[in-house]
Protein backbone atom coordinates (compact mmCIF):
# COMPACT_ATOMS: atom_id res chain seq x y z
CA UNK A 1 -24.18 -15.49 16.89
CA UNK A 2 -22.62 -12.49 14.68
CA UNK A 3 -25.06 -10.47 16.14
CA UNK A 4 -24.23 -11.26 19.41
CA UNK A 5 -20.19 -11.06 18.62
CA UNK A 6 -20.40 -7.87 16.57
CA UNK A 7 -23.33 -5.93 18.17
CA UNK A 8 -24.77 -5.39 14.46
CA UNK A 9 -28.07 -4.18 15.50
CA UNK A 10 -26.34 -1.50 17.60
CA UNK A 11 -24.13 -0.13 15.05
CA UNK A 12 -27.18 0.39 12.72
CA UNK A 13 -26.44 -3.01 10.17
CA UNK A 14 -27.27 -6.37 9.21
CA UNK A 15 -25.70 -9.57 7.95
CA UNK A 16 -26.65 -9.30 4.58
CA UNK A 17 -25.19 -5.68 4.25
CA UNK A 18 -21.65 -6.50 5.77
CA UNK A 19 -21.56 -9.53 3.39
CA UNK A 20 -22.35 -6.77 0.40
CA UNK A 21 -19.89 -4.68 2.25
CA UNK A 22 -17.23 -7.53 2.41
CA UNK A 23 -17.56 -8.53 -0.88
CA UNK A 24 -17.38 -4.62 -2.50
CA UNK A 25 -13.62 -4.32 -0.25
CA UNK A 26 -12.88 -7.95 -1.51
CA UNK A 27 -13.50 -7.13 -5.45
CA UNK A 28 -11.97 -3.40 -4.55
CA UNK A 29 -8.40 -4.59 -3.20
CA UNK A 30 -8.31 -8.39 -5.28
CA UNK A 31 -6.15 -6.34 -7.29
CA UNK A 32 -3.25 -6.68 -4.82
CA UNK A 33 -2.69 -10.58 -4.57
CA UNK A 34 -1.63 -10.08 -8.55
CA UNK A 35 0.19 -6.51 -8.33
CA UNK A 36 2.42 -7.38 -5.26
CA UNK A 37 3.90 -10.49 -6.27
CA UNK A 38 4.87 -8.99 -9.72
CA UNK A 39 6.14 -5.84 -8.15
CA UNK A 40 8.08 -7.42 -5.37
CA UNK A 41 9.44 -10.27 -7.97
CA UNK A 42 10.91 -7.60 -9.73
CA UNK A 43 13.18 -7.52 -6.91
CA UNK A 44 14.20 -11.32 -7.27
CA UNK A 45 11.91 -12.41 -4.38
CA UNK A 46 9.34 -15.89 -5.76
CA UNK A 47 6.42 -15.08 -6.90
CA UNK A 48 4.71 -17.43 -5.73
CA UNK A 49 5.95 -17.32 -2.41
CA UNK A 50 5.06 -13.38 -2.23
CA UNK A 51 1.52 -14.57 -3.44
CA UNK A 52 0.82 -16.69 -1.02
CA UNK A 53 2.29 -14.18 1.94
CA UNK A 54 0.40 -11.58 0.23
CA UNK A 55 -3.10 -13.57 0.82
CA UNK A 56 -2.22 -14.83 3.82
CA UNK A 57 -0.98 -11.78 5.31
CA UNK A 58 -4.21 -9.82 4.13
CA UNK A 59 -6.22 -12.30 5.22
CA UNK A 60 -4.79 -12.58 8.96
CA UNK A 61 -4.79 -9.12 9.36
CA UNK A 62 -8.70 -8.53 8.18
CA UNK A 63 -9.90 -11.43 10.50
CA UNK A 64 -7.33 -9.80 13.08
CA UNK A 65 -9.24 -6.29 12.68
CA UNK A 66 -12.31 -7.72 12.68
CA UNK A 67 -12.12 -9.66 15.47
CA UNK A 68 -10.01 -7.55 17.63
CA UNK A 69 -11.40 -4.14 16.98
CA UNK A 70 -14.97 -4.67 15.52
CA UNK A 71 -13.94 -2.19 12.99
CA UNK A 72 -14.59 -2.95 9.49
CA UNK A 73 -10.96 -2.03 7.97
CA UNK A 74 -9.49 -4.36 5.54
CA UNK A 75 -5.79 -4.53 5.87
CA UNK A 76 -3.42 -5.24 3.13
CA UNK A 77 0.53 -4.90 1.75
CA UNK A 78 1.02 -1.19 1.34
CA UNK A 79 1.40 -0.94 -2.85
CA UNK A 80 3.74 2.44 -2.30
CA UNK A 81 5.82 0.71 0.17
CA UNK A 82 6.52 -2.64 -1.88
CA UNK A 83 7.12 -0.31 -4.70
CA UNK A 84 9.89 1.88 -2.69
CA UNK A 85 11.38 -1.54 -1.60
CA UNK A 86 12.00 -2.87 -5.09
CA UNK A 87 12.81 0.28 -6.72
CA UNK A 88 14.86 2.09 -4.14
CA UNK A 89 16.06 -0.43 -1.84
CA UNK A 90 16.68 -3.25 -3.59
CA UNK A 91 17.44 -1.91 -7.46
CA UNK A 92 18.41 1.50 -6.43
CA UNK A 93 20.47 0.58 -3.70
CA UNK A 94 21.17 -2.82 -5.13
CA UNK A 95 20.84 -4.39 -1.57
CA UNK A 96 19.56 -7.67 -2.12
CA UNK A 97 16.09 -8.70 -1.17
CA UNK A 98 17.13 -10.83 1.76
CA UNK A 99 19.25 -7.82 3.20
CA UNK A 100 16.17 -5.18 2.79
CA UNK A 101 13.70 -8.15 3.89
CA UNK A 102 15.28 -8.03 7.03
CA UNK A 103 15.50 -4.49 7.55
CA UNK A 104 11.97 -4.33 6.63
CA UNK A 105 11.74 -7.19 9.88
CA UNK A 106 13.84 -5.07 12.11
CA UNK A 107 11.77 -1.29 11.48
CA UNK A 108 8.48 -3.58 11.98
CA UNK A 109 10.33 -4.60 15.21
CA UNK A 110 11.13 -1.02 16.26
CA UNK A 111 7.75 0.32 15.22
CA UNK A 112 6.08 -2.55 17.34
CA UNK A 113 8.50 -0.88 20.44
CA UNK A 114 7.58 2.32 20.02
CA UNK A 115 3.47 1.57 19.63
CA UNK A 116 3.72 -0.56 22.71
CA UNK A 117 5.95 2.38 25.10
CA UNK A 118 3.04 4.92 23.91
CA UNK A 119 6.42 6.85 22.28
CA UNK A 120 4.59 6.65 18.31
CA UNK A 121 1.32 7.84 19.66
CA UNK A 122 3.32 11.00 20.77
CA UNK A 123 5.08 11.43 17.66
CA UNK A 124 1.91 11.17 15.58
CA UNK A 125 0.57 14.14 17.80
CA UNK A 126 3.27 15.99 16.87
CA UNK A 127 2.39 15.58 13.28
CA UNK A 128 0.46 18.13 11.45
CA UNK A 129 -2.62 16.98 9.40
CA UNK A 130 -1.35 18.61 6.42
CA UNK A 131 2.15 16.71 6.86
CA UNK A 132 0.14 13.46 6.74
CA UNK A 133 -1.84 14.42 3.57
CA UNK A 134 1.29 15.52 1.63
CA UNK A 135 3.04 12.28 2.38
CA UNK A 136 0.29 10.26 1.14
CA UNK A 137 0.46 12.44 -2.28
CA UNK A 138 4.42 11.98 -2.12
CA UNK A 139 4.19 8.52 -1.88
CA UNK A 140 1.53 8.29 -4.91
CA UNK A 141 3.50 10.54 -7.16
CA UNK A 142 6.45 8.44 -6.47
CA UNK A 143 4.56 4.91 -6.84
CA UNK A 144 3.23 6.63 -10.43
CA UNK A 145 7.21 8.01 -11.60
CA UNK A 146 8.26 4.55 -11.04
CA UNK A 147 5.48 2.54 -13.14
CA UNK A 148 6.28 5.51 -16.27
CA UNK A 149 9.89 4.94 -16.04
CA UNK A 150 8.90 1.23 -16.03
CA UNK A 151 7.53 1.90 -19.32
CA UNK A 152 9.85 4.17 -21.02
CA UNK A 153 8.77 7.22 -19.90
CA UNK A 154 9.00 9.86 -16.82
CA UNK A 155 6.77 12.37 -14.73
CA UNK A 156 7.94 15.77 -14.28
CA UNK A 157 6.95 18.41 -12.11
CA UNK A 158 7.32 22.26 -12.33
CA UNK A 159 6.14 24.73 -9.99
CA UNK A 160 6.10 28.23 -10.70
CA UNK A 161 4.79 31.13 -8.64
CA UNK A 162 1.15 32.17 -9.10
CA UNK A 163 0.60 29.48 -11.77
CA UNK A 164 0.34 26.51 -9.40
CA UNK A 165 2.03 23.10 -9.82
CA UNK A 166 2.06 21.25 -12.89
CA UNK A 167 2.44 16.86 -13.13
CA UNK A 168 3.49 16.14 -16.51
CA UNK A 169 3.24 12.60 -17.55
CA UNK A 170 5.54 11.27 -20.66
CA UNK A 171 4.82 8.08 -21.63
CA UNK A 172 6.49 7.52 -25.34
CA UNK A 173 4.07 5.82 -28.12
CA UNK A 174 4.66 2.53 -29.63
CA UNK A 175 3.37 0.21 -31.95
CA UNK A 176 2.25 -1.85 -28.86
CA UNK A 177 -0.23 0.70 -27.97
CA UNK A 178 -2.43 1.21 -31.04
CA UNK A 179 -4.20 4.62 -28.38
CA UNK A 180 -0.53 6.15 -29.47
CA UNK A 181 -0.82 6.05 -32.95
């Protein structure tokens, strides 16, 4: 039967090694169903509620992938993005959750307009590669200055001519961390 609905054999695989393969992307991204609710309950939401969205929405959109695509993708809440909604929108901002909830509804709605009208596959043509890779890094640098100003500290970074760029992370010592001492 899987054979038949994912054409296994032709894409050079077997049962046993997509199971490995499942499992491996399971333990690798577990990490989310704890890291999302805490992140996102910093921004008043339940987080217990989030949990249970978090799973179910991972889990929907794997089986959706899978199904739909026969590509093996897991799909997941975006850990930059849920950090940029607590710590921008909601705290910096101080829009509550509800309020950035639903403009987080009504951008899904707009992206889901443009994907369908062929207008986003235009725009991401437009897009150089090296645009792409430097917002990935953007978001990652921001996702780490949030999580060191979480704990006291701050990233900095300087850029001078000829010398390159240079991330400096300050995290202060404290009793609680016997590695400071």
């Amino acid at each position: 039967m899987l054979e038949r609905l994912f054409g296994l054999e032709s894409h050079g695989t077997t049962v046993r090694t997509e199971l490995i393969a499942g499992l491996t992307t399971f333990l690798t991204m577990a990490y989310i169903v704890v890291v999302n609710p805490v992140i996102l309950g910093e921004a008043g939401m339940p987080v217990a509620a989030v949990a249970v969205a978090t799973c179910l929405a991972a889990g929907f959109g794997c089986i959706l992938m899978g199904l739909l695509s026969n590509y093996p993708l897991a799909m997941a809440p975006g850990m930059g993005l849920n950090a940029y909604f607590t710590y921008t929108v909601v705290k910096g901002m101080g829009l509550p959750w509800q309020t950035a909830l639903g403009c987080v509804f009504l951008s899904g709605a707009a992206f889901l307009l443009l994907t369908v009208s062929g207008v986003r596959q235009l725009i991401v043509s437009a897009v150089p590669r090296s645009l792409f890779a430097a917002v990935a890094g953007g978001v990652g640098l921001f996702s780490m200055r949030e999580r060191a100003r979480l704990a006291g500290g701050d990233v900095t970074i300087e850029s001078a001519p000829g010398r390159g760029t240079l991330l400096r992370l300050d995290i202060p010592c404290s009793t609680a961390r016997p590695a400071c001492r």
